[in-house]
C-alpha atoms as a PDB file:
ATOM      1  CA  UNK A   1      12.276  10.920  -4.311  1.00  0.00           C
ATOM      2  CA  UNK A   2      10.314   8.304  -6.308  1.00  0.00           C
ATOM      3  CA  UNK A   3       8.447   5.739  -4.033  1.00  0.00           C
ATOM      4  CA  UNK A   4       9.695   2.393  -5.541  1.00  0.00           C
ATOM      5  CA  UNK A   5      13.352   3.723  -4.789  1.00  0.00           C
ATOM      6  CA  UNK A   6      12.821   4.993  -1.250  1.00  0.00           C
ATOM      7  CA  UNK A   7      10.489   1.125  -0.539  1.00  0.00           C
ATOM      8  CA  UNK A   8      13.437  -0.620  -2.176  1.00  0.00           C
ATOM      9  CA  UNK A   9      15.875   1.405   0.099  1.00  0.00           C
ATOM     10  CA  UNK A  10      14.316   0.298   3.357  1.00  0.00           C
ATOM     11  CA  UNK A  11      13.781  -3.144   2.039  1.00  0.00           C
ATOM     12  CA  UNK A  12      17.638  -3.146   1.839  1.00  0.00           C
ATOM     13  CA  UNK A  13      17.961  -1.382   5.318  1.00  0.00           C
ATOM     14  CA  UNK A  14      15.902  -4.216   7.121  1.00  0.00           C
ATOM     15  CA  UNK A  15      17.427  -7.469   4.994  1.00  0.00           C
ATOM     16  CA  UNK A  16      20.693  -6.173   5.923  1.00  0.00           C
ATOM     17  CA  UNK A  17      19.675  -6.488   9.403  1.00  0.00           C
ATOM     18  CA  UNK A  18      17.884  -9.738   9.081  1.00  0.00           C
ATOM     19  CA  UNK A  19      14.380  -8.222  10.138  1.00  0.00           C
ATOM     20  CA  UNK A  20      11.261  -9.904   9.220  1.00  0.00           C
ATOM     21  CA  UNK A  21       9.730  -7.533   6.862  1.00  0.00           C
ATOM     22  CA  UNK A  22       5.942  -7.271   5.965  1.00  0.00           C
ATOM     23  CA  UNK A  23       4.564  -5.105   3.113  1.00  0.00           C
ATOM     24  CA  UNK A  24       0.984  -4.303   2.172  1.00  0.00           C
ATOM     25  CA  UNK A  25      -0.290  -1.981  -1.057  1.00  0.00           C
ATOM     26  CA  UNK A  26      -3.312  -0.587  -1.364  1.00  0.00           C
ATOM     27  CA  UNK A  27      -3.926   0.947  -4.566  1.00  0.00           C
ATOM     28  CA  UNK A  28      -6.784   3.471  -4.226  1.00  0.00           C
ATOM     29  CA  UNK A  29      -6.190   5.050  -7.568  1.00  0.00           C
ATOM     30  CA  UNK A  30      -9.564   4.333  -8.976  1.00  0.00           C
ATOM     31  CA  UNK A  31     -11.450   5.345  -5.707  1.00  0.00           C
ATOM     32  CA  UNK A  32     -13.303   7.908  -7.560  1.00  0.00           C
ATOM     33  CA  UNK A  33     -14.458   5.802 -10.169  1.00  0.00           C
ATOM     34  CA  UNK A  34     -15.941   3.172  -8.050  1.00  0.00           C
ATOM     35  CA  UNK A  35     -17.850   5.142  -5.273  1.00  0.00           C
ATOM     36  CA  UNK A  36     -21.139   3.541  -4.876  1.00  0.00           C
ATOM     37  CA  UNK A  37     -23.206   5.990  -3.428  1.00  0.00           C
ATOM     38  CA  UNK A  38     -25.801   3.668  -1.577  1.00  0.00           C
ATOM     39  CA  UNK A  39     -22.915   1.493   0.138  1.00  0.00           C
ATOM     40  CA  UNK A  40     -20.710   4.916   1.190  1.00  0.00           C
ATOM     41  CA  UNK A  41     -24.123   6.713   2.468  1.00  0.00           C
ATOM     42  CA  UNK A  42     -25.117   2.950   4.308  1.00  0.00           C
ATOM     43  CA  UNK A  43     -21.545   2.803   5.624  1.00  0.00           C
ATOM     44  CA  UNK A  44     -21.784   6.523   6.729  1.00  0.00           C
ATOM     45  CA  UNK A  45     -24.483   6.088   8.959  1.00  0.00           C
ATOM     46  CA  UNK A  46     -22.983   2.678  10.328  1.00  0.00           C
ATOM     47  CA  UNK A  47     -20.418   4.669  11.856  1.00  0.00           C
ATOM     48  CA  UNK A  48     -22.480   7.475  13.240  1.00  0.00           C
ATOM     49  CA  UNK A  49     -21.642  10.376  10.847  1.00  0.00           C
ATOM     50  CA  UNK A  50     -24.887  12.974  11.684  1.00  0.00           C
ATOM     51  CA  UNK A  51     -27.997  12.216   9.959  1.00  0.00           C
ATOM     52  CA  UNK A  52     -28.094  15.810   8.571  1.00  0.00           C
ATOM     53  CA  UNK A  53     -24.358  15.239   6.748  1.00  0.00           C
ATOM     54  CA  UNK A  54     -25.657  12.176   5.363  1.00  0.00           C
ATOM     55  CA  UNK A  55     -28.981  13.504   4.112  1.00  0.00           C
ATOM     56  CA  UNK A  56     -26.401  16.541   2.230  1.00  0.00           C
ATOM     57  CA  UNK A  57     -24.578  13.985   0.830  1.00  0.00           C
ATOM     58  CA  UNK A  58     -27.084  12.138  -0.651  1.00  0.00           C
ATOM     59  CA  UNK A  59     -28.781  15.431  -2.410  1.00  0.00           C
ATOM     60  CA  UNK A  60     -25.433  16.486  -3.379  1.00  0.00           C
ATOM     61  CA  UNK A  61     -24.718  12.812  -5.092  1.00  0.00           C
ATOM     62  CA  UNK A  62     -28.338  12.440  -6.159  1.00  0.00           C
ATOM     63  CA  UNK A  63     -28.167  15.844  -8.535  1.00  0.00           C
ATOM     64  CA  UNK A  64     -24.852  14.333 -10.619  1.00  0.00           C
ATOM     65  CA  UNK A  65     -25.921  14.139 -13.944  1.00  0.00           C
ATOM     66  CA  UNK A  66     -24.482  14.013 -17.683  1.00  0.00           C
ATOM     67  CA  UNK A  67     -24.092  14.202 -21.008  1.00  0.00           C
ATOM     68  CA  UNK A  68     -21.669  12.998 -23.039  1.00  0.00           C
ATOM     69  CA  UNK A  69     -20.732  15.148 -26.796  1.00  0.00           C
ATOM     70  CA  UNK A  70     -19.249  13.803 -29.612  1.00  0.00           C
ATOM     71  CA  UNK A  71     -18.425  16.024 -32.457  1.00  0.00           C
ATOM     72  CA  UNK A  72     -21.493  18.098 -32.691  1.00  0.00           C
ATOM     73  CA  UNK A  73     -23.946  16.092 -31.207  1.00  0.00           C
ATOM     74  CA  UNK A  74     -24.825  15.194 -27.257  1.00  0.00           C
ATOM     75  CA  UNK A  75     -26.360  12.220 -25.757  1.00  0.00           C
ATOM     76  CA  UNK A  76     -29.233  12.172 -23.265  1.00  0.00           C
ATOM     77  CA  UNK A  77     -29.054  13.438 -19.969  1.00  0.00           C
ATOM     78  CA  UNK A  78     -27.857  10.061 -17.271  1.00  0.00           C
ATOM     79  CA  UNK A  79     -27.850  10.021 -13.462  1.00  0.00           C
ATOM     80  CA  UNK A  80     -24.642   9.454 -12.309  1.00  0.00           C
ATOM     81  CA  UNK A  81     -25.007   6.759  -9.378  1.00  0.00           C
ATOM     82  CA  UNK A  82     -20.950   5.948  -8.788  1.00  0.00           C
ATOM     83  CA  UNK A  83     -17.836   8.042  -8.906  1.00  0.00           C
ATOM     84  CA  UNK A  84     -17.858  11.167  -7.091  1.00  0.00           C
ATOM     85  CA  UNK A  85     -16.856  14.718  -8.599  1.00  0.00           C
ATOM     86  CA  UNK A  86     -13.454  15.106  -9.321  1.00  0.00           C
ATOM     87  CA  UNK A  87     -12.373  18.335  -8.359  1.00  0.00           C
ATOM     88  CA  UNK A  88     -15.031  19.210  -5.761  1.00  0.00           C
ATOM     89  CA  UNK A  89     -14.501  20.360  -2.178  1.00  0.00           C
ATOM     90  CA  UNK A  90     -15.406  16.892  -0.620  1.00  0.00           C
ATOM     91  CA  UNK A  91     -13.063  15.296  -3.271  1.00  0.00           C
ATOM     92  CA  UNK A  92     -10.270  14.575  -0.764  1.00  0.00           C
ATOM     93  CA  UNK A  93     -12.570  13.086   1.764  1.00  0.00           C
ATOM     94  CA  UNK A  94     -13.504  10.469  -0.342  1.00  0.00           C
ATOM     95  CA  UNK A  95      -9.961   9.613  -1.021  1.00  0.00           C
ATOM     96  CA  UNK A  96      -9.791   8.553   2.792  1.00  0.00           C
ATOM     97  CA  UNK A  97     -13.369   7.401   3.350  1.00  0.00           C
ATOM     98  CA  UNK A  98     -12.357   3.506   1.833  1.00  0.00           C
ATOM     99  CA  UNK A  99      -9.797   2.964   4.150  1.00  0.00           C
ATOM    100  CA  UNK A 100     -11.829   4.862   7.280  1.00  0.00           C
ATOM    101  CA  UNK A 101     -14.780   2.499   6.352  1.00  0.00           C
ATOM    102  CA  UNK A 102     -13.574  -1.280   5.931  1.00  0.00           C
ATOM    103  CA  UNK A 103     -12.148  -0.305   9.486  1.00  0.00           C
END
């Protein structure tokens, strides 16, 4: 089922029975875009996540680099310092980490 039907469906469900309803959205589409690595490895260590996890982390996120190609030429190598790999084992983590972390 799509989600706007099946939210619009229980919106009816709770009007009908004249309940107070409260809604909140949090769109995390862009989560892996907008990963700062300082703040997430700071914020790790707030909440006690092992030293040792942390310090993989950081060498795992400090070795993301790039280049970009455009027709038959490439750009320079960057350091990627936000985002995180899309695709990658941790990838699903991070998709939880913003909500575990403004907690």
């Amino acid at each position: 089922m799509h989600a706007t039907y099946i939210v619009i469906e229980v919106l009816n469900y709770f009007n009908k029975q004249h309940t107070i309803i409260n809604i909140v959205a949090l769109d995390i589409s862009k989560t892996f875009d907008k990963v700062n690595h300082v703040v997430l490895f700071n914020k790790l260590l707030d909440r006690a996540v092992p030293v040792c996890l942390v310090k993989v982390l950081v060498s795992w996120c400090g070795k993301c680099n790039a280049m970009v190609r455009w027709n038959n030429g490439f750009s320079r190598v960057f350091h990627i310092c936000a985002g995180v790999r899309q695709g990658g084992i941790l990838s699903p983590l991070y998709s939880c980490l913003p909500c575990a972390l403004t907690k």
